[in-house]
N, C-alpha and C. Protein backbone atom coordinates (compact mmCIF):
# COMPACT_ATOMS: atom_id res chain seq x y z
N UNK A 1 4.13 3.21 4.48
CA UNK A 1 4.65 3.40 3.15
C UNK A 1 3.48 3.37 2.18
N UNK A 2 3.07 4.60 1.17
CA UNK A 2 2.77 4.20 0.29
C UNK A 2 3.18 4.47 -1.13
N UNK A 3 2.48 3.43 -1.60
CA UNK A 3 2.77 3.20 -3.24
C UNK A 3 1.94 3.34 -3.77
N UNK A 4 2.29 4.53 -4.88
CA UNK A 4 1.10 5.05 -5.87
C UNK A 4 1.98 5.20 -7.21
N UNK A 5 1.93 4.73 -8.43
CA UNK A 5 2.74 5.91 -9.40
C UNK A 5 2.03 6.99 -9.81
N UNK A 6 -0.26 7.06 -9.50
CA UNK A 6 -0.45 8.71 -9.80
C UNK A 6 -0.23 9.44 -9.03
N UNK A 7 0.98 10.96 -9.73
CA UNK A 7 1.48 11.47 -8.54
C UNK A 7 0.03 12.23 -8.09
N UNK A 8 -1.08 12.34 -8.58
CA UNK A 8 -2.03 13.56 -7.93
C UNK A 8 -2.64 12.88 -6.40
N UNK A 9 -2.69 11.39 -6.80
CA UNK A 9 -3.44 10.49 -6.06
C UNK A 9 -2.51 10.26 -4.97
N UNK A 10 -0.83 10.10 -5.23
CA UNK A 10 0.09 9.61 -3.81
C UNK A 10 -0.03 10.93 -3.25
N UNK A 11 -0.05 12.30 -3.76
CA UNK A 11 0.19 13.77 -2.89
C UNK A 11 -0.83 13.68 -1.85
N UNK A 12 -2.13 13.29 -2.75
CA UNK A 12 -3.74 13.41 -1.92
C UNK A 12 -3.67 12.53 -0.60
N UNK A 13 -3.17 11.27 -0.88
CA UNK A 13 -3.07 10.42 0.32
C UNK A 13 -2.05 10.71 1.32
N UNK A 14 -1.19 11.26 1.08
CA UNK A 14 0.04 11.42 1.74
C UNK A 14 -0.41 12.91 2.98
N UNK A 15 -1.08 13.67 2.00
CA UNK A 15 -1.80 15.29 2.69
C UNK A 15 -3.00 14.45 3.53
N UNK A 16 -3.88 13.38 3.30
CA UNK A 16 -4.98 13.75 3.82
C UNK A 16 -4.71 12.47 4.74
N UNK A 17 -3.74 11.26 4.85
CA UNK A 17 -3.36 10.60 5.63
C UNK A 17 -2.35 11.25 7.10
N UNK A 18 -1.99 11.94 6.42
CA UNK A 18 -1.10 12.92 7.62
C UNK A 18 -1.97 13.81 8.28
N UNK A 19 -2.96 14.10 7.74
CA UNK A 19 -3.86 15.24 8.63
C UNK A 19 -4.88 14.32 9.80
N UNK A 20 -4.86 12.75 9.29
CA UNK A 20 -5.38 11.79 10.13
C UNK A 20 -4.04 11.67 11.30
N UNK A 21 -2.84 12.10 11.41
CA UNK A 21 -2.12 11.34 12.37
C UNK A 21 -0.91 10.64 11.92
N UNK A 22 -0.85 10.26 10.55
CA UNK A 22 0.02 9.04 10.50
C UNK A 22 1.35 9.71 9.47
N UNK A 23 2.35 9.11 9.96
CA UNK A 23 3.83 9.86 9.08
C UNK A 23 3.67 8.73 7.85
N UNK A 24 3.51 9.10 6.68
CA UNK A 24 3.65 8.48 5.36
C UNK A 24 4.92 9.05 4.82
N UNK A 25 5.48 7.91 4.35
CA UNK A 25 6.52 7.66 3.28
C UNK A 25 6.24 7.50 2.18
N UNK A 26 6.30 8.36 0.88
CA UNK A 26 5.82 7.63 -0.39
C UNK A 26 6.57 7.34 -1.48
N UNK A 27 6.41 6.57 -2.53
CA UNK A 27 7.02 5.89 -3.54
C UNK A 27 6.43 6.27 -4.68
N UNK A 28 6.89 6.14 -5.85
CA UNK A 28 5.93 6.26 -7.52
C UNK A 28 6.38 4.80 -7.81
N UNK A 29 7.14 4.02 -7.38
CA UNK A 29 7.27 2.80 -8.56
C UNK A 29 7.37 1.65 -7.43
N UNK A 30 8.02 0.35 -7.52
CA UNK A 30 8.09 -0.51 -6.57
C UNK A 30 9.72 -0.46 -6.55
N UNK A 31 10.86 -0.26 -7.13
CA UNK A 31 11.61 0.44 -6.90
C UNK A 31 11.91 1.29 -6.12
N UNK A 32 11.68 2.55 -6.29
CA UNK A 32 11.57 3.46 -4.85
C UNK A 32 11.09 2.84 -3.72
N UNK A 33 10.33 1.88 -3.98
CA UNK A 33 9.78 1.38 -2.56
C UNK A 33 10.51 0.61 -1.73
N UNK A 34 11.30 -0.33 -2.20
CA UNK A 34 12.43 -1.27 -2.19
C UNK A 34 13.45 -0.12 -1.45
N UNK A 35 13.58 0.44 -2.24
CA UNK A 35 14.59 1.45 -1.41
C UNK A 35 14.48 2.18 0.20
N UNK A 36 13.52 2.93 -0.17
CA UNK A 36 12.83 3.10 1.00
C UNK A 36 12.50 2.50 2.04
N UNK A 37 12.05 0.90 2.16
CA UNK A 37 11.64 -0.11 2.61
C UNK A 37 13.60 -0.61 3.43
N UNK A 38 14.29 -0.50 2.34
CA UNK A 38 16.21 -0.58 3.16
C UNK A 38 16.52 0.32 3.86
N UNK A 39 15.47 1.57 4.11
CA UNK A 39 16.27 2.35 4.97
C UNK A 39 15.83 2.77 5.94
N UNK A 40 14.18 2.25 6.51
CA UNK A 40 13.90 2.78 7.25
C UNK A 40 12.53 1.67 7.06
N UNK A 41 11.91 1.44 8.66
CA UNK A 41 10.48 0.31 8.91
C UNK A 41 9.62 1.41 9.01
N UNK A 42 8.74 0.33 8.51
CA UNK A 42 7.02 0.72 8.24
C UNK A 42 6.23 -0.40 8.86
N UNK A 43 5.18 0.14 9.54
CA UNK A 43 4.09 -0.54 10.07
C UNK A 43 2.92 -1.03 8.70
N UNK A 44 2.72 -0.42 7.93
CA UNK A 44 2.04 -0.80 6.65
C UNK A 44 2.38 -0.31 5.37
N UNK A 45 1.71 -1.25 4.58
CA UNK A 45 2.41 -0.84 3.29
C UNK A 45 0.71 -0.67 2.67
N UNK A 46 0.79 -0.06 1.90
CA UNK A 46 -0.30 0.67 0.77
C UNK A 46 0.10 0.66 -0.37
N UNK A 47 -0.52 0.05 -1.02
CA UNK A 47 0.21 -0.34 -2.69
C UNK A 47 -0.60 -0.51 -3.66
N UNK A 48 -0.62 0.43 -4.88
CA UNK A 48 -1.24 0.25 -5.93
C UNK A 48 -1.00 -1.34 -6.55
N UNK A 49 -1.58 -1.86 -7.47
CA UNK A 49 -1.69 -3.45 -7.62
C UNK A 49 -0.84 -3.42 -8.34
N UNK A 50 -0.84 -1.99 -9.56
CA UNK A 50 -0.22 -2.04 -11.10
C UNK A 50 0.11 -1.14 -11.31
N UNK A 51 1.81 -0.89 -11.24
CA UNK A 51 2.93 -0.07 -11.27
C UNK A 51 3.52 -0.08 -12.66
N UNK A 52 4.29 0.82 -12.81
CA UNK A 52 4.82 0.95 -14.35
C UNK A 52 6.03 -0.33 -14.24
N UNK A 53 7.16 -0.15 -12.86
CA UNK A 53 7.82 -1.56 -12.70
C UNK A 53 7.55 -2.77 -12.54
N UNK A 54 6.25 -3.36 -12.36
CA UNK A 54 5.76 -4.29 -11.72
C UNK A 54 4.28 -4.81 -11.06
N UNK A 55 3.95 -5.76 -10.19
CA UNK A 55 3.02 -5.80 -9.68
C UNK A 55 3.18 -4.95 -8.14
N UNK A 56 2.51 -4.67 -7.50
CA UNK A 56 2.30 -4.55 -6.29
C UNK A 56 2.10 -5.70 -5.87
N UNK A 57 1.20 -6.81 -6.04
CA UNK A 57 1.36 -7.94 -5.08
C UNK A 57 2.49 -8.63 -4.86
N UNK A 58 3.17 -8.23 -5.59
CA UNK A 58 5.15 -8.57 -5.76
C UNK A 58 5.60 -8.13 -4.37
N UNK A 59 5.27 -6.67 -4.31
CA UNK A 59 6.31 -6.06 -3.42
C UNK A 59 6.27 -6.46 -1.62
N UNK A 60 4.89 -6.98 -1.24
CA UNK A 60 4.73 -6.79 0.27
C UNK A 60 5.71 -8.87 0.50
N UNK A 61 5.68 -9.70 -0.56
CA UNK A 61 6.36 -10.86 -0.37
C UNK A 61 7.70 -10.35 -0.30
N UNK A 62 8.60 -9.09 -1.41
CA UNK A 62 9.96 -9.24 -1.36
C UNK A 62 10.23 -8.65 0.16
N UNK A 63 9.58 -8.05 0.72
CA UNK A 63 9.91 -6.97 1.72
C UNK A 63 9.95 -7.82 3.06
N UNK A 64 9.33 -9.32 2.50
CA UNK A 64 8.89 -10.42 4.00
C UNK A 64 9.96 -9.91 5.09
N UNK A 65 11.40 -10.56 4.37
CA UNK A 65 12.16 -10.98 4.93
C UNK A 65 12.89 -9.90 6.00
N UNK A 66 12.68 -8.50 5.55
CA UNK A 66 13.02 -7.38 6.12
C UNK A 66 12.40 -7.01 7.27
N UNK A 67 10.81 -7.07 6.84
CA UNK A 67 9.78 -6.54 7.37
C UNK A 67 8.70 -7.97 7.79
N UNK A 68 8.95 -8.59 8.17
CA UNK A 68 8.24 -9.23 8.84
C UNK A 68 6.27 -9.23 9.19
N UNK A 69 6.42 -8.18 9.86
CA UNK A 69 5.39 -7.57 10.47
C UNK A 69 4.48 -6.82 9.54
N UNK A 70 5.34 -6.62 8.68
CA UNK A 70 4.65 -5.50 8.14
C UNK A 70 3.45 -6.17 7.48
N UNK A 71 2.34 -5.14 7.34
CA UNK A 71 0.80 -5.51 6.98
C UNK A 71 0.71 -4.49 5.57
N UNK A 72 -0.13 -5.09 5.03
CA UNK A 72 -0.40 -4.91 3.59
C UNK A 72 -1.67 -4.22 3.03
N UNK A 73 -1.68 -3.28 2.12
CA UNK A 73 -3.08 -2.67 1.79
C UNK A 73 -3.27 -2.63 0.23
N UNK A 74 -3.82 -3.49 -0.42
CA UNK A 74 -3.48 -3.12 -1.93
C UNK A 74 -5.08 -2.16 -2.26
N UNK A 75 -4.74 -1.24 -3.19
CA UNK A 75 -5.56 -0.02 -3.98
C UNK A 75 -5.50 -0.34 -5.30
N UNK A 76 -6.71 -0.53 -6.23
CA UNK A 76 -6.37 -1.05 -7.33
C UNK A 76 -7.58 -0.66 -8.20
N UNK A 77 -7.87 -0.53 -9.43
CA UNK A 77 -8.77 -0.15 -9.95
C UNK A 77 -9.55 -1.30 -10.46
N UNK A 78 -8.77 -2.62 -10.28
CA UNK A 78 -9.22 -3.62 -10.68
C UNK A 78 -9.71 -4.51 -9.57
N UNK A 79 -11.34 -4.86 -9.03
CA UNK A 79 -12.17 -4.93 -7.88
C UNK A 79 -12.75 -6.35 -8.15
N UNK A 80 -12.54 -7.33 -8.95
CA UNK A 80 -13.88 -8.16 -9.26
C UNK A 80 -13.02 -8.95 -8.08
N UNK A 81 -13.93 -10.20 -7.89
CA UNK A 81 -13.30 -11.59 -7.20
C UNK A 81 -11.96 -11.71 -6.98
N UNK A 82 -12.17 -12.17 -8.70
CA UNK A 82 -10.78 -13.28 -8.93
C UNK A 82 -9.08 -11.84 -7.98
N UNK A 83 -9.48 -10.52 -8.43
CA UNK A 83 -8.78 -9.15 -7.96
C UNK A 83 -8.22 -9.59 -6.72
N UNK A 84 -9.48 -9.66 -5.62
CA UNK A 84 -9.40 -9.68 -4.82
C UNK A 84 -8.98 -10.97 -3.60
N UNK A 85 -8.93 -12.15 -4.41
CA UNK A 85 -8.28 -12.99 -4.06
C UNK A 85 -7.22 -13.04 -3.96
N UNK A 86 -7.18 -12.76 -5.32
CA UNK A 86 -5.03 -12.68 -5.76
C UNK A 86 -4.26 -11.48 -4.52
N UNK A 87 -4.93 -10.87 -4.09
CA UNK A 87 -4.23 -9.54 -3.19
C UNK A 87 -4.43 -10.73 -1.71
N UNK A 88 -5.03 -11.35 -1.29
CA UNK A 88 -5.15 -11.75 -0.19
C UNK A 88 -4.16 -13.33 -0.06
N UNK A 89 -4.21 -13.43 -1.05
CA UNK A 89 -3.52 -14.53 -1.18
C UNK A 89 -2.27 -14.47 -1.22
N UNK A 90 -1.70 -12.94 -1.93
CA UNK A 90 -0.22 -12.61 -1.42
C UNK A 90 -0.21 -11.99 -0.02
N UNK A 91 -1.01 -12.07 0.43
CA UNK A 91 -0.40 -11.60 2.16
C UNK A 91 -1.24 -10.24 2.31
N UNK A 92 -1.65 -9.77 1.59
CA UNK A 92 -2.20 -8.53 2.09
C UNK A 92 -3.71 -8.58 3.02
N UNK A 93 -3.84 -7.83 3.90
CA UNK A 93 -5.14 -7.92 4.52
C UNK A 93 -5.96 -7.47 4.13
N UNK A 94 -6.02 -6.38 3.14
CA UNK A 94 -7.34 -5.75 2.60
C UNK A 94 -7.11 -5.48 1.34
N UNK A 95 -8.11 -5.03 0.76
CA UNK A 95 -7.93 -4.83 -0.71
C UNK A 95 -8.83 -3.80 -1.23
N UNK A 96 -8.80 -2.42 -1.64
CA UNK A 96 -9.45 -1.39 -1.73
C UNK A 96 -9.78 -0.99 -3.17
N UNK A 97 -10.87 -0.77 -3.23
CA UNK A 97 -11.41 -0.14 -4.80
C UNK A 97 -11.28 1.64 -4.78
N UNK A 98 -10.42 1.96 -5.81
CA UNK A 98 -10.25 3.67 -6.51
C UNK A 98 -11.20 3.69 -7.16
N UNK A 99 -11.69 5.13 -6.88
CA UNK A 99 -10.81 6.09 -5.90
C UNK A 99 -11.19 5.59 -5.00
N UNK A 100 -9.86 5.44 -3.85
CA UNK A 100 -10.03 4.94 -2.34
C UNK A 100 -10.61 6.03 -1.42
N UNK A 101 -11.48 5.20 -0.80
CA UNK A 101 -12.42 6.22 0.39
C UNK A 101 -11.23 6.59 1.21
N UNK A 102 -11.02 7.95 2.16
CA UNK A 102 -10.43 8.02 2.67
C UNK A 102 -10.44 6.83 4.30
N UNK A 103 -12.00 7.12 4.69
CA UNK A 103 -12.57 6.42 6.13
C UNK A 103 -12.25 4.62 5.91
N UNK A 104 -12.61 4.30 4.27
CA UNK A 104 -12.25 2.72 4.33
C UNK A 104 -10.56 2.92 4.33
N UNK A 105 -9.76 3.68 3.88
CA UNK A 105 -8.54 3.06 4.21
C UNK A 105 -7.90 3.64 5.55
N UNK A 106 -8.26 4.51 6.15
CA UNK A 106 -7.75 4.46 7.60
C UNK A 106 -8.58 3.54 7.92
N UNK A 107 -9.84 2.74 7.96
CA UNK A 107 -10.15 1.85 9.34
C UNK A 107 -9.45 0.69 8.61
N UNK A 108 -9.02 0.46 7.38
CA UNK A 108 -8.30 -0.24 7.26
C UNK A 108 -6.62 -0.79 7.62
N UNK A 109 -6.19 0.39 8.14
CA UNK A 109 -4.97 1.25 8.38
C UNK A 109 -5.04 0.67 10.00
N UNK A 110 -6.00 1.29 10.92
CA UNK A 110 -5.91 0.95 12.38
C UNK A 110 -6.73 -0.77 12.02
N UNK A 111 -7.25 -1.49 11.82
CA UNK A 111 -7.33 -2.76 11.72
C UNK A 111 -5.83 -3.95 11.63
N UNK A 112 -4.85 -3.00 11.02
CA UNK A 112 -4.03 -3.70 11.22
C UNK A 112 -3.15 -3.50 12.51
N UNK A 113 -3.39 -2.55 13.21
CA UNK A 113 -3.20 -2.05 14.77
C UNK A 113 -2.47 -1.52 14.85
N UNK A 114 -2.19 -0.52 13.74
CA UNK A 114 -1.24 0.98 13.47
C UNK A 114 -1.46 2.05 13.67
C-alpha cells in the first residue's frame, strides 16, 4: 500500500514500483487508506508523514489490529533527528527523505522480506 496525497509522486511510485515486481495499491489521503487497508492485506505500507487528513505516523498504529504484520515505510520531506525518531517510534522500520530514491525504497521494501 502506498500513501502519497502528490498525485504526480503516488503515479511515479506506483509505475516504477510495479516495473520492479511488486502489485501496489494506492491512496491520496489516510482515509482511502483505511479503506483499502478493510478490504484487502498488504505486506507494507509506504506513507507520506503529512497528509491533508492527518499524520501518517497515525495510520500504520490504526491498521495494528487488522494487519498485524504489516511493516511500515514513512517518506517525508521532513529528515532531521527528532523526524526520524518519531517515525520509528511509531512502528515503522525505515524512514525515507523526498524525493525518495527509487533503489533506497525497494531495498527498503525487500528488508522487510516482501
Amino acid at each position: 500500500m502506498l500513501v502519497d496525497d502528490h498525485e504526480d509522486t503516488n503515479r511515479s511510485l506506483v509505475l516504477l514500483l510495479g516495473r520492479r515486481g511488486y502489485k501496489v495499491q494506492s491512496a491520496t489521503s489516510l482515509a482511502e487508506a483505511r479503506v483499502s487497508c478493510g478490504l484487502e492485506t498488504f505486506d507494507v505500507l509506504v506513507c507520506d508523514m503529512n497528509l491533508p487528513d492527518g499524520s501518517g505516523l497515525d495510520l500504520l498504529a490504526q491498521l495494528a489490529d487488522r494487519a498485524p504484520r504489516l511493516g511500515g515505510i514513512i517518506v517525508s520531506g521532513y529528515n532531521t533527528e527528532e523526524d526520524v525518531a518519531r517515525s520509528l517510534a511509531a512502528g515503522y522500520k525505515a524512514h525515507l527523505g523526498k524525493p525518495v530514491e527509487l533503489d533506497k525504497l525497494d531495498a527498503a521494501i525487500k528488508r522487510l522480506g516482501r
